[in-house]
Protein backbone atom coordinates (compact mmCIF):
# COMPACT_ATOMS: atom_id res chain seq x y z
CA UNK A 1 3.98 7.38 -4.71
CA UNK A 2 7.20 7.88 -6.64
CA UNK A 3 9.40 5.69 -9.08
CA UNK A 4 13.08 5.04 -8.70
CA UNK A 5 15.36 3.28 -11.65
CA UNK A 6 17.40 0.35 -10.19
CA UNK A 7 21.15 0.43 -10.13
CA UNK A 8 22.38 -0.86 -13.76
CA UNK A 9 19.21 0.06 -15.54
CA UNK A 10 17.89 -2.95 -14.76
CA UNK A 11 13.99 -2.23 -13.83
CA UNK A 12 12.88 0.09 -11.80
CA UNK A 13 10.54 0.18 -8.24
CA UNK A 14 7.61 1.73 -7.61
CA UNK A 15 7.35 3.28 -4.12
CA UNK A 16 4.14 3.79 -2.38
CA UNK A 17 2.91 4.64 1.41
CA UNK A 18 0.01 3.51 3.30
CA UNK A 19 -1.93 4.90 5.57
CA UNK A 20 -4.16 1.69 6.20
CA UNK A 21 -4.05 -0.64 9.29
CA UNK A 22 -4.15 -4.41 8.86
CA UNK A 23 -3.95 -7.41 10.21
CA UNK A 24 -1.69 -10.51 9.09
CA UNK A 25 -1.68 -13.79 11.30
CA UNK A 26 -3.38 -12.27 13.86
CA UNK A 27 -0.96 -9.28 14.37
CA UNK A 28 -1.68 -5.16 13.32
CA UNK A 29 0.37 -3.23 11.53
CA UNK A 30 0.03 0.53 11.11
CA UNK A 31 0.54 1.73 7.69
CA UNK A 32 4.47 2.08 6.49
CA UNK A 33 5.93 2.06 3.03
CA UNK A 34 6.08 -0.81 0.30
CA UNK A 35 8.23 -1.39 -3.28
CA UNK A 36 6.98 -3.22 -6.07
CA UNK A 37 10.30 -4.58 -7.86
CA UNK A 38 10.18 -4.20 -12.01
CA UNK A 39 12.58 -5.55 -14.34
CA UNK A 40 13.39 -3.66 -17.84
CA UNK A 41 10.21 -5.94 -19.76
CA UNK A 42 7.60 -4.41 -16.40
CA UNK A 43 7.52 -7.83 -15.24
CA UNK A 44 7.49 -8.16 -11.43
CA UNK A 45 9.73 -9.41 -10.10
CA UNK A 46 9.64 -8.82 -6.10
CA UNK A 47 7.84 -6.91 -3.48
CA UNK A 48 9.36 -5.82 0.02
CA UNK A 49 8.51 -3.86 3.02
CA UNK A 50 10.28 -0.89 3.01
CA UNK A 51 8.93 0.97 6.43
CA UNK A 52 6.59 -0.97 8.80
CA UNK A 53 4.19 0.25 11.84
CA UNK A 54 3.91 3.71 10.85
CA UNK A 55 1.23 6.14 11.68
CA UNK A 56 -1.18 7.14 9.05
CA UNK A 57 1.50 7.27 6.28
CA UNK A 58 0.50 10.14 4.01
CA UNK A 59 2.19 11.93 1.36
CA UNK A 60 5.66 10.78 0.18
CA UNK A 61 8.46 13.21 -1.05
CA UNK A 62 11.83 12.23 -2.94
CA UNK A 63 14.70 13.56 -2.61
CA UNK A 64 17.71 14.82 -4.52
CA UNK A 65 20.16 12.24 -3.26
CA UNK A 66 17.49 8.95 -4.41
CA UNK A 67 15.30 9.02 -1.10
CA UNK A 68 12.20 9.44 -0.18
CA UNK A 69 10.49 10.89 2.63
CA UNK A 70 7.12 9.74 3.99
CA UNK A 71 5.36 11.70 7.04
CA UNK A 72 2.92 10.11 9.30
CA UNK A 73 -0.87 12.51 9.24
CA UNK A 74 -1.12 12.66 13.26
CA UNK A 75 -0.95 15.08 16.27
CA UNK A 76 2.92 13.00 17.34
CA UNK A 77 3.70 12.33 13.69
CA UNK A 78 6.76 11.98 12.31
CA UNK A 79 9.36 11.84 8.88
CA UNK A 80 10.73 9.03 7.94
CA UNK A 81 13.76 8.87 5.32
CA UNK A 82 13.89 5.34 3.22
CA UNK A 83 15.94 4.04 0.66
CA UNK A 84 13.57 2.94 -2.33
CA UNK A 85 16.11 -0.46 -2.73
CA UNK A 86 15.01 -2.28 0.62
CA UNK A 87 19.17 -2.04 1.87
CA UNK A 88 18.82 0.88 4.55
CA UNK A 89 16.40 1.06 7.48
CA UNK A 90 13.70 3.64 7.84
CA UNK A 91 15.61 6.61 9.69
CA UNK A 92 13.47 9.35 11.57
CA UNK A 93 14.05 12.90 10.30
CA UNK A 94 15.45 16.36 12.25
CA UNK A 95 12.11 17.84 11.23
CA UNK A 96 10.33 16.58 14.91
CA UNK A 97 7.52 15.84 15.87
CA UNK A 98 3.77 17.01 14.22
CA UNK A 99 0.71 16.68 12.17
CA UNK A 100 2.34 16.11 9.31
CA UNK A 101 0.93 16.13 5.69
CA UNK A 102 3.32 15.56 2.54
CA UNK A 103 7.11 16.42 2.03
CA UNK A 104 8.31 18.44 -0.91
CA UNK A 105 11.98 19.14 -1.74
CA UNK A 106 12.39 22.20 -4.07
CA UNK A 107 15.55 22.26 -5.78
């Protein structure tokens, strides 16, 4: 999980991944990526769906340039690059294809 300020200083989200599998109306979804919205008092004040239908979701990395990457725990994983404001789709990484755990950007 990681925490990004919002543009403006006006709250700040709260980024976590799931590796859970659930059901809503009937329909499964893999585990994916979800933002809890704050405003500057740490009221709520939204939640979205930042990544949905991945693979055993594990550990979640951010990255220099306000990103985060979260990497599915399987044999035909993958890494996913988000945007922590719900504006830009999930895009899949160059790192390919494996049993991913956590990403870590050391800078």
């Amino acid at each position: 999980a990681r925490v990004f300020a919002l543009p403006n200083n006006s709250g700040w989200v709260y980024v976590s991944n799931s590796e859970e599998i659930y059901y809503t109306k009937g329909k499964k979804w893999g585990g994916g990526v979800g933002g809890i919205y704050f405003n500057n008092r740490g009221q709520i004040t939204d939640y979205k769906r930042l990544m949905i239908g991945g693979r055993n979701n594990c550990g979640v990395g951010k990255t220099p340039w306000n990103t985060l990457v979260t990497c599915e725990e399987n044999f035909n994983g993958r890494c996913w690059e988000i945007g922590p404001f719900g504006i830009n789709p999930a895009n899949r990484t160059v790192l390919g294809v494996g049993h991913f755990e956590s990403f870590a950007y050391d800078y």
